[in-house]
C-alpha atoms as a PDB file:
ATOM      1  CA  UNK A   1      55.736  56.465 -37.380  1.00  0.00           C
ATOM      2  CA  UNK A   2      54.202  53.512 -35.952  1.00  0.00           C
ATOM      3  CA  UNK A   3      50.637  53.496 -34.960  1.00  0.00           C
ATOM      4  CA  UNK A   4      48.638  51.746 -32.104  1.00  0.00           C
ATOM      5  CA  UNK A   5      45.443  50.442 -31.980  1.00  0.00           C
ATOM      6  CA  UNK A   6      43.247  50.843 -29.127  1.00  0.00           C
ATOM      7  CA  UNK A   7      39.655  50.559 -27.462  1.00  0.00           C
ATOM      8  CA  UNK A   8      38.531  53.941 -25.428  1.00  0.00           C
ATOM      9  CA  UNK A   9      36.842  53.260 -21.970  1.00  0.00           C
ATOM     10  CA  UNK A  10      35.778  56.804 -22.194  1.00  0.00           C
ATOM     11  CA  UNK A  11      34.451  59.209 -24.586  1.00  0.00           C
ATOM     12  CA  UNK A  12      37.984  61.680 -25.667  1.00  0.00           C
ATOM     13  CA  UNK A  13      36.715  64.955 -27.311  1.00  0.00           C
ATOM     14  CA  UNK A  14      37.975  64.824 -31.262  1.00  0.00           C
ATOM     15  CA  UNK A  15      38.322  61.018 -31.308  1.00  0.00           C
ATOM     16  CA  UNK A  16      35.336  59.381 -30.635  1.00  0.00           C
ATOM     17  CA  UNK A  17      33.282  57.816 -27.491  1.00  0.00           C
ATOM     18  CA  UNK A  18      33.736  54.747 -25.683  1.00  0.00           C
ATOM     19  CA  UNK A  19      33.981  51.310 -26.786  1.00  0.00           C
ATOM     20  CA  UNK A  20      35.229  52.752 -30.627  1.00  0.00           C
ATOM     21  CA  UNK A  21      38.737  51.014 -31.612  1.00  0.00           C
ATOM     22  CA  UNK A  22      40.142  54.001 -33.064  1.00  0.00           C
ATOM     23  CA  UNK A  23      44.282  53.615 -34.369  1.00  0.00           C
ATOM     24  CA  UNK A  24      46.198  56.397 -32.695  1.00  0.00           C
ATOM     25  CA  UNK A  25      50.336  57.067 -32.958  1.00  0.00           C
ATOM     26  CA  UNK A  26      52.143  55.159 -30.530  1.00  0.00           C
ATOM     27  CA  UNK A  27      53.446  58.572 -28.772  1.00  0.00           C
ATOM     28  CA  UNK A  28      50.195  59.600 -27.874  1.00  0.00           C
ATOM     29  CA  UNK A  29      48.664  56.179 -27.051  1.00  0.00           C
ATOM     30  CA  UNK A  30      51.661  55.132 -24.842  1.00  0.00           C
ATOM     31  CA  UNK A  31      51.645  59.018 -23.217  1.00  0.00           C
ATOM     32  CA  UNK A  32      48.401  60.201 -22.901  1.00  0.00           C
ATOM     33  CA  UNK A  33      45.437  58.224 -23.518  1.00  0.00           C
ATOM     34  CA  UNK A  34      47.057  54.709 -21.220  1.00  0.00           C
ATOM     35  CA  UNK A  35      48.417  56.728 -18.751  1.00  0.00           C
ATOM     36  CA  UNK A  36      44.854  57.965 -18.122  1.00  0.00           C
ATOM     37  CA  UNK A  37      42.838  55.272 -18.609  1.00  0.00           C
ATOM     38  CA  UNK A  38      41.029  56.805 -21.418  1.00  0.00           C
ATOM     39  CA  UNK A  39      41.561  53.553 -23.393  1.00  0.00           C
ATOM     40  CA  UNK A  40      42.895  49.672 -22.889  1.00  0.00           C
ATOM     41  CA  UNK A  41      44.831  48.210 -26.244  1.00  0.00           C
ATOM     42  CA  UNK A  42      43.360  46.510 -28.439  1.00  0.00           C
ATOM     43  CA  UNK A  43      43.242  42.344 -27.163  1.00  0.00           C
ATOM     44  CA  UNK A  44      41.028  39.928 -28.932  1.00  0.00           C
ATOM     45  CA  UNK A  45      39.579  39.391 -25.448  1.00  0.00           C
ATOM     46  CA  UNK A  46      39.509  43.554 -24.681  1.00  0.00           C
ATOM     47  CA  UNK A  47      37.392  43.170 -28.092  1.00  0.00           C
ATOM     48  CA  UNK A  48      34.839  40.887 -27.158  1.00  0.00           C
ATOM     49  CA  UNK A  49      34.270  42.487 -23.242  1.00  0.00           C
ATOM     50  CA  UNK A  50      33.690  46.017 -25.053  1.00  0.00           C
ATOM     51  CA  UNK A  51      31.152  44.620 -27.551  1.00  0.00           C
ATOM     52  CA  UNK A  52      28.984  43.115 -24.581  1.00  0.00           C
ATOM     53  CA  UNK A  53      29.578  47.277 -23.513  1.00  0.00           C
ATOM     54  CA  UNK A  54      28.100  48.304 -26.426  1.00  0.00           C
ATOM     55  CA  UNK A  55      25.063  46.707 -26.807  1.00  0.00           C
ATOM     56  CA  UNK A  56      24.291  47.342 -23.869  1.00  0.00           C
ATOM     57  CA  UNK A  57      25.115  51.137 -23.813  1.00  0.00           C
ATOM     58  CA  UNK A  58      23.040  51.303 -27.027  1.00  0.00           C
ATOM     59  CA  UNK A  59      19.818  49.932 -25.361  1.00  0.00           C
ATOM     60  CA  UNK A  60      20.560  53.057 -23.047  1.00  0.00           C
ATOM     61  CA  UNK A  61      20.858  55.373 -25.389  1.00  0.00           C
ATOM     62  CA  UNK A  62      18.024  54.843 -27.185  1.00  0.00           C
ATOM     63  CA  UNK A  63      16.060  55.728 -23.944  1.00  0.00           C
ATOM     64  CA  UNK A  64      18.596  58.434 -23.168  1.00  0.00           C
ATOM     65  CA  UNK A  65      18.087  60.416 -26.672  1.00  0.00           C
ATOM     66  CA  UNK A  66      14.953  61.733 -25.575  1.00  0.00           C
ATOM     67  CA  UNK A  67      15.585  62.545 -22.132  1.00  0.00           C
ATOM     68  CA  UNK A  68      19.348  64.312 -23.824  1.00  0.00           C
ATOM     69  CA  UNK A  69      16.671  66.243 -25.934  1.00  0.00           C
ATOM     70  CA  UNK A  70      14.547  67.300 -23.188  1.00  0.00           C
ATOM     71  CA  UNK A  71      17.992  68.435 -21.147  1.00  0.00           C
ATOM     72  CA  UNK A  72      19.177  69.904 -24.268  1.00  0.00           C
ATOM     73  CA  UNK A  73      15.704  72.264 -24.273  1.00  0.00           C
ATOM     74  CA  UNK A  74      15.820  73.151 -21.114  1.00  0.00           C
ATOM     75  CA  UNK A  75      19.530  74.606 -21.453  1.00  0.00           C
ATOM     76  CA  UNK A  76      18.431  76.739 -24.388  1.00  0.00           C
ATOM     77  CA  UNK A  77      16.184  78.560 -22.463  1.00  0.00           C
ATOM     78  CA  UNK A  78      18.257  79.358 -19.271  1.00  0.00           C
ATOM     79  CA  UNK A  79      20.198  82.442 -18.237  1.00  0.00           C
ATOM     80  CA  UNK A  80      23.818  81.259 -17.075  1.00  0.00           C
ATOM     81  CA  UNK A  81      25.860  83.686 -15.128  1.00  0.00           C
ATOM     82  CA  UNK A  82      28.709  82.907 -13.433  1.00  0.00           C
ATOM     83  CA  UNK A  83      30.253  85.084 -10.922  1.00  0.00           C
ATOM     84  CA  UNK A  84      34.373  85.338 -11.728  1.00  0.00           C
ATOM     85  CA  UNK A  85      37.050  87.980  -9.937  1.00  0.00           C
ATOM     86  CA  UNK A  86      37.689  90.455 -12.467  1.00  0.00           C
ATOM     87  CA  UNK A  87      39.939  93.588 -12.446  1.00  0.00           C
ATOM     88  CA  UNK A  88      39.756  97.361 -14.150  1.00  0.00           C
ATOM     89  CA  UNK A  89      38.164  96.907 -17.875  1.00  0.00           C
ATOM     90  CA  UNK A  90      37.017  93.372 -17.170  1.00  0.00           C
ATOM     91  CA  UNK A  91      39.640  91.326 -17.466  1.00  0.00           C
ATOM     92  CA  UNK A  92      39.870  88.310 -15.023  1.00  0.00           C
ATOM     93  CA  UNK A  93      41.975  87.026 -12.433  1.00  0.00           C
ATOM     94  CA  UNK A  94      42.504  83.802 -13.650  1.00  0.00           C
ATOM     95  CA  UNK A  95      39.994  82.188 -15.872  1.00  0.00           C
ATOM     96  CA  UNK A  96      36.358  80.697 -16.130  1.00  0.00           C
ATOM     97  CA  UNK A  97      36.121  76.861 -15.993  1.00  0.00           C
ATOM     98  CA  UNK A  98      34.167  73.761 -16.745  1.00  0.00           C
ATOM     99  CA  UNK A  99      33.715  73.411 -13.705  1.00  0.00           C
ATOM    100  CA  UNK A 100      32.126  76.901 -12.781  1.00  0.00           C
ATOM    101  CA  UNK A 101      30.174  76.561 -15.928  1.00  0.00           C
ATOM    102  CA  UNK A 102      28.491  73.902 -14.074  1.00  0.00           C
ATOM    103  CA  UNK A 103      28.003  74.596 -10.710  1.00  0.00           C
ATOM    104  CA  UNK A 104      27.036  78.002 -12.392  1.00  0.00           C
ATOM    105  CA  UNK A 105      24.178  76.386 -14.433  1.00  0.00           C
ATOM    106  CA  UNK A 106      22.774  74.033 -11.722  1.00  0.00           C
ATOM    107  CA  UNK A 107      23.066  77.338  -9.396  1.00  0.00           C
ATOM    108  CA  UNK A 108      20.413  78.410 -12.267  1.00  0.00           C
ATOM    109  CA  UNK A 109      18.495  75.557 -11.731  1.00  0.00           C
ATOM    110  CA  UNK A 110      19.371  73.873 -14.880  1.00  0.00           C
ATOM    111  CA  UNK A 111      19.893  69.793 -14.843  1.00  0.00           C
ATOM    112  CA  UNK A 112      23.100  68.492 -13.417  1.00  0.00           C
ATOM    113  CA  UNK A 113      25.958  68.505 -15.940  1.00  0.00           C
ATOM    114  CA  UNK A 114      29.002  66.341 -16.545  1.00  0.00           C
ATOM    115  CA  UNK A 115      31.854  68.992 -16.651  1.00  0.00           C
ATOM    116  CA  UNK A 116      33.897  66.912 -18.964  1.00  0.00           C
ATOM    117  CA  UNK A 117      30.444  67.468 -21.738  1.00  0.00           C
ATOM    118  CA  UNK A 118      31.205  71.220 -21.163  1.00  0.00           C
ATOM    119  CA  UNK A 119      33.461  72.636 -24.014  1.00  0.00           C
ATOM    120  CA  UNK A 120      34.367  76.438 -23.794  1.00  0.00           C
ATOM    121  CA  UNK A 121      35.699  78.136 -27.506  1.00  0.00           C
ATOM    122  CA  UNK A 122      38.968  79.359 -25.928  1.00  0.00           C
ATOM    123  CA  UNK A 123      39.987  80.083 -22.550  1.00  0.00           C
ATOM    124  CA  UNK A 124      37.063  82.996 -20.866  1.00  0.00           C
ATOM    125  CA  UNK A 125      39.206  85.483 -19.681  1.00  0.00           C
ATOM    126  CA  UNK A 126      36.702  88.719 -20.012  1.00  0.00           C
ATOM    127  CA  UNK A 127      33.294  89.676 -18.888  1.00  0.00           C
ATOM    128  CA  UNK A 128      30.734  89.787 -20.706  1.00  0.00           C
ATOM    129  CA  UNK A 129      28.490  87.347 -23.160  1.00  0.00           C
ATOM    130  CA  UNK A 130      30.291  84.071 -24.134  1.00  0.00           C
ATOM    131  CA  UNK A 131      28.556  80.841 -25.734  1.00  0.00           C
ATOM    132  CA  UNK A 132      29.916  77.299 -24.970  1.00  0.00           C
ATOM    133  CA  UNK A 133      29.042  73.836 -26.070  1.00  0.00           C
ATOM    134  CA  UNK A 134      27.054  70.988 -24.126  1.00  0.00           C
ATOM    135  CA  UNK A 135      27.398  67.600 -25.626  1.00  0.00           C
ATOM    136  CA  UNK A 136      24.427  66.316 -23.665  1.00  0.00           C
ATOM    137  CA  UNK A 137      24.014  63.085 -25.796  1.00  0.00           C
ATOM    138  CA  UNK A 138      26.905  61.968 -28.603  1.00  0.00           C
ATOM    139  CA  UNK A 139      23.723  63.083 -30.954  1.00  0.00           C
ATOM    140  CA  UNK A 140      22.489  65.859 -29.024  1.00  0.00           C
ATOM    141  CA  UNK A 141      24.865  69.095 -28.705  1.00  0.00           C
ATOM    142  CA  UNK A 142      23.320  71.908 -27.857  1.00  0.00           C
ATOM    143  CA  UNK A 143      24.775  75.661 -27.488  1.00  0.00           C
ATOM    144  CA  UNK A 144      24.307  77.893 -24.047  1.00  0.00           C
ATOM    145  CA  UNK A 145      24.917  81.265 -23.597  1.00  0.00           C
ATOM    146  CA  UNK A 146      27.009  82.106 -20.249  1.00  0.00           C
ATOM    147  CA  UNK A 147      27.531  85.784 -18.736  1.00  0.00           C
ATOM    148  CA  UNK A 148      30.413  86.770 -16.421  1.00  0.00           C
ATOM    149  CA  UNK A 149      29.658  88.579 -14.284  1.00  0.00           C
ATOM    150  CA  UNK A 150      32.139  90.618 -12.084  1.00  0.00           C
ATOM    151  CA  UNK A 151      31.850  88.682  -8.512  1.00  0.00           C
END
């Protein structure tokens, strides 16, 4: 098995955030992350462009922290529902997404979200009380409680 090793331009759930050289198997570098643009290989001169990224994205962060705190506060104390099509005993057509998470929680009047931060447990395919995961800050993660609601 040969591996590859690569620098992410963006932050891939599981393997770290951007501007990390992480060494992946060539299968998955070569099919999934390239193809995407989740990550450029890893070039002496790739090297030196995403270190200039870094510092600079850690002189953000450190103003960012607080302000993912503050966002990560006012999440805990909201009431999420989102409105799905559901049939007989709650099941529903289809499925709830990041994506109605989102619009669901600014609906609420929470902050704006990022629906790739959004992480559900499994795929919401009931009514009722379900929690999902906001990674608001690569320090801050914060847990928010969602109800579907027949709509």
């Amino acid at each position: 098995m040969s591996t590859q090793k690569l620098i992410l331009t963006q932050e891939v759930s599981g393997l770290g955030s951007a501007g990390d050289t992480v060494e992946v198997k060539g299968g998955y570098a070569r099919n999934y992350l390239l193809p995407r643009g989740l990550a450029i290989a890893a070039t002496r001169g790739a090297e030196k462009q995403i270190e200039s990224l870094r510092r600079a994205r850690s002189a953000r962060e450190v103003r960012s922290l607080e302000e993912a705190q503050a966002v990560a506060g006012r999440l805990a104390g909201l009431t999420v529902r989102v409105p799905a099509r559901s049939g007989e005993g709650g099941r529903l057509f289809g499925r709830v997404t990041t994506a109605d998470v989102t619009s669901a929680v600014a609906a609420a009047g929470g902050p704006e979200l990022d629906r790739r931060r959004v992480e559900l447990p499994s795929s919401i395919k009931t009514t009722g009380q379900h929690t999902v995961t906001v990674r608001v800050h690569p320090e801050v993660v914060t847990q928010l409680a969602i109800e579907v609601v027949p709509g």
